[in-house]
C-alpha atoms as a PDB file:
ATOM      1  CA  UNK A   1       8.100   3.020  -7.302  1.00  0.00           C
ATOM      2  CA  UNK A   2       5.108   3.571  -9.817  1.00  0.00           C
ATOM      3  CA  UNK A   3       7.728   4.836 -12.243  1.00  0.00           C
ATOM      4  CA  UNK A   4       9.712   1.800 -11.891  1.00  0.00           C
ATOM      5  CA  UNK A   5       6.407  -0.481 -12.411  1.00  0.00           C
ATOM      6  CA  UNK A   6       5.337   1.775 -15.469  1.00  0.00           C
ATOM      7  CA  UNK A   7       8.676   0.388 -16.944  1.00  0.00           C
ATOM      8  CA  UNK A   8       8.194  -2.740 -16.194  1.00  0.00           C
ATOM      9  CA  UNK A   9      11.379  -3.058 -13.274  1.00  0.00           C
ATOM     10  CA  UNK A  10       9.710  -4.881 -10.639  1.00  0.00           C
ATOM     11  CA  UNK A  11      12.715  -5.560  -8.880  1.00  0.00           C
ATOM     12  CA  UNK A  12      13.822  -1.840  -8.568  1.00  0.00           C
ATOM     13  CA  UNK A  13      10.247  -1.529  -7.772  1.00  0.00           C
ATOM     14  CA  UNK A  14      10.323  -3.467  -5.159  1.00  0.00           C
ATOM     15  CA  UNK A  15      13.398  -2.002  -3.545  1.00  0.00           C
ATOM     16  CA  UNK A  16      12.194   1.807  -3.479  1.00  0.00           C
ATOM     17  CA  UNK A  17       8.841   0.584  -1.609  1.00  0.00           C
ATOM     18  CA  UNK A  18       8.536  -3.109  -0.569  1.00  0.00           C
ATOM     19  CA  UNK A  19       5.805  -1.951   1.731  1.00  0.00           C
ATOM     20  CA  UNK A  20       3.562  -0.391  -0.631  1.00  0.00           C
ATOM     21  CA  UNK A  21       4.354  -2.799  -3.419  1.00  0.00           C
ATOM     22  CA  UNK A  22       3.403  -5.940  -1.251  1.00  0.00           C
ATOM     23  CA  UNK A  23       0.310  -3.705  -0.551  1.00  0.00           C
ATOM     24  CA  UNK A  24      -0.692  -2.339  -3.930  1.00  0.00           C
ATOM     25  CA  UNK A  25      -2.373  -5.564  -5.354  1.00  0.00           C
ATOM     26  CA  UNK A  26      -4.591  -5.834  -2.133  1.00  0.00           C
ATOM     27  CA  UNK A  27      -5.314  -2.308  -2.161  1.00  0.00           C
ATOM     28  CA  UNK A  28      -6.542  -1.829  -5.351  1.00  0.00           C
ATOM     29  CA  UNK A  29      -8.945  -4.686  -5.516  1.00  0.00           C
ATOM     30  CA  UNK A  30     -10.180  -3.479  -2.111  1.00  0.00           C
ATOM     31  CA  UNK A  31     -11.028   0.461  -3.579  1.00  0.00           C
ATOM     32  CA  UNK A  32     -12.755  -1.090  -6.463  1.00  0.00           C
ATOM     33  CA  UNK A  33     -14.809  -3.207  -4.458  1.00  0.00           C
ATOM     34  CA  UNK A  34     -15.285  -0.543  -2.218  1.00  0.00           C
ATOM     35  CA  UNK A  35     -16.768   1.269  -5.656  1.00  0.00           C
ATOM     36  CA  UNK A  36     -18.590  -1.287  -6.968  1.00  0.00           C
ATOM     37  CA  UNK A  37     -20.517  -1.282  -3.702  1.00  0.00           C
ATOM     38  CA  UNK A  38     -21.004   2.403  -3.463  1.00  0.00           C
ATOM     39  CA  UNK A  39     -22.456   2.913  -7.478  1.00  0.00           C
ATOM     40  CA  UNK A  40     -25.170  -0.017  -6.367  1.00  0.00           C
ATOM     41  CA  UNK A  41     -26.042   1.437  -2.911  1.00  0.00           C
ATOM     42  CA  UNK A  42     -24.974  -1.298  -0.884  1.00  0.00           C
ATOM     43  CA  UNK A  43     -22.600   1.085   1.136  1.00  0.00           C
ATOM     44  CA  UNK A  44     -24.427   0.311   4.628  1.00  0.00           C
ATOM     45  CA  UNK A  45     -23.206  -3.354   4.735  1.00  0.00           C
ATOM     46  CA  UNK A  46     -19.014  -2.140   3.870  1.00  0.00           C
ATOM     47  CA  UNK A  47     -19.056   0.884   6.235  1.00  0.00           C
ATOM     48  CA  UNK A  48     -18.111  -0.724   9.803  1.00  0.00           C
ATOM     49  CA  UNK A  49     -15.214  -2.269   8.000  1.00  0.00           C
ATOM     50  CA  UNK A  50     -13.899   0.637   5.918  1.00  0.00           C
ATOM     51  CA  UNK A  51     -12.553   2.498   8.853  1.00  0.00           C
ATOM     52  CA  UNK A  52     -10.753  -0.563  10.410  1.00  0.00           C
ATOM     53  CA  UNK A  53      -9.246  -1.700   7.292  1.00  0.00           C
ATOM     54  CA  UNK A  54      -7.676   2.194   6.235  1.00  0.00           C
ATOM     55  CA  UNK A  55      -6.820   2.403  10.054  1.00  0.00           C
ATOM     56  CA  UNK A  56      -4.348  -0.657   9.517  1.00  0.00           C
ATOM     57  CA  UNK A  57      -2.811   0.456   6.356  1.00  0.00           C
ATOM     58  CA  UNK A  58      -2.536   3.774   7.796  1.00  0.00           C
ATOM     59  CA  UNK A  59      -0.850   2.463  10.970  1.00  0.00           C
ATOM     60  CA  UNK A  60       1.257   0.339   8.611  1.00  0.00           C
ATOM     61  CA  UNK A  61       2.487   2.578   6.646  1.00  0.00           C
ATOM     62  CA  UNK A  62       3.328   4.956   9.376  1.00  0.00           C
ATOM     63  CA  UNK A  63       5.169   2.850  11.077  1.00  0.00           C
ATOM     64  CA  UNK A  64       7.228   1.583   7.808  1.00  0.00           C
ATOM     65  CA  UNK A  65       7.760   5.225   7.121  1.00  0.00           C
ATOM     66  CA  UNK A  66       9.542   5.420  10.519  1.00  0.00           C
ATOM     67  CA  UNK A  67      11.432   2.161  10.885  1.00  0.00           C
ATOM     68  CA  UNK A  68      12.968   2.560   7.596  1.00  0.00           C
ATOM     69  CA  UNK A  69      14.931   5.594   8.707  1.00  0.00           C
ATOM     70  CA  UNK A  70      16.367   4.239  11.475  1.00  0.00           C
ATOM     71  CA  UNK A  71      19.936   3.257  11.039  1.00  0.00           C
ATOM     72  CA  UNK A  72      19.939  -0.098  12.261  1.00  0.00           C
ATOM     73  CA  UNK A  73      17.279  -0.492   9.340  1.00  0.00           C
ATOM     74  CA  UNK A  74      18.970   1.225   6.532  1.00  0.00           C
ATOM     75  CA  UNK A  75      18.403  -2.158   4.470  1.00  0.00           C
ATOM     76  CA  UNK A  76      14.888  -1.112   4.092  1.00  0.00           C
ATOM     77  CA  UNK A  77      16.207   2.173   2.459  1.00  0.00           C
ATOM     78  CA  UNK A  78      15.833   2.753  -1.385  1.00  0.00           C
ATOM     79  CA  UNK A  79      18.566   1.456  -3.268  1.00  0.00           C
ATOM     80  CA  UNK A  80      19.931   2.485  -7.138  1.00  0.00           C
ATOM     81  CA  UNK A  81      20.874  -0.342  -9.442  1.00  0.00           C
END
């Protein structure tokens, strides 16, 4: 998937990983905020979420991961163009 963003083929992107690449733009805000807050101390007010919120994805993923190689699912499966 990264590959195929590095090239600039959002499409095939989108089909290796439509999970992750619905996920990446939250994500990535998220871990630099998560940063920002750490390098200025402010950790103690972000910790109670932290867990919850890489819990979900977690869960997420995991269960993306499983669903996708089920056959009755096979249209979440990778495809070639």
């Amino acid at each position: 998937m990264f590959i195929s963003i590095f090239k600039l083929d959002f499409y095939q992107a989108f089909r290796y990983n439509p999970l992750c690449f619905i996920l990446l733009p939250i994500i990535i805000p998220y871990i630099l905020y998560l940063v920002y807050m750490w390098v200025f101390n402010k950790t103690n007010k972000i910790n109670k979420y932290v867990d919850k919120v890489i819990l979900v994805i977690t869960v997420l993923l995991i269960i993306y991961g499983i669903i996708r190689n089920i056959d009755t699912y096979s249209y979440l499966r990778p495809t070639i163009v």
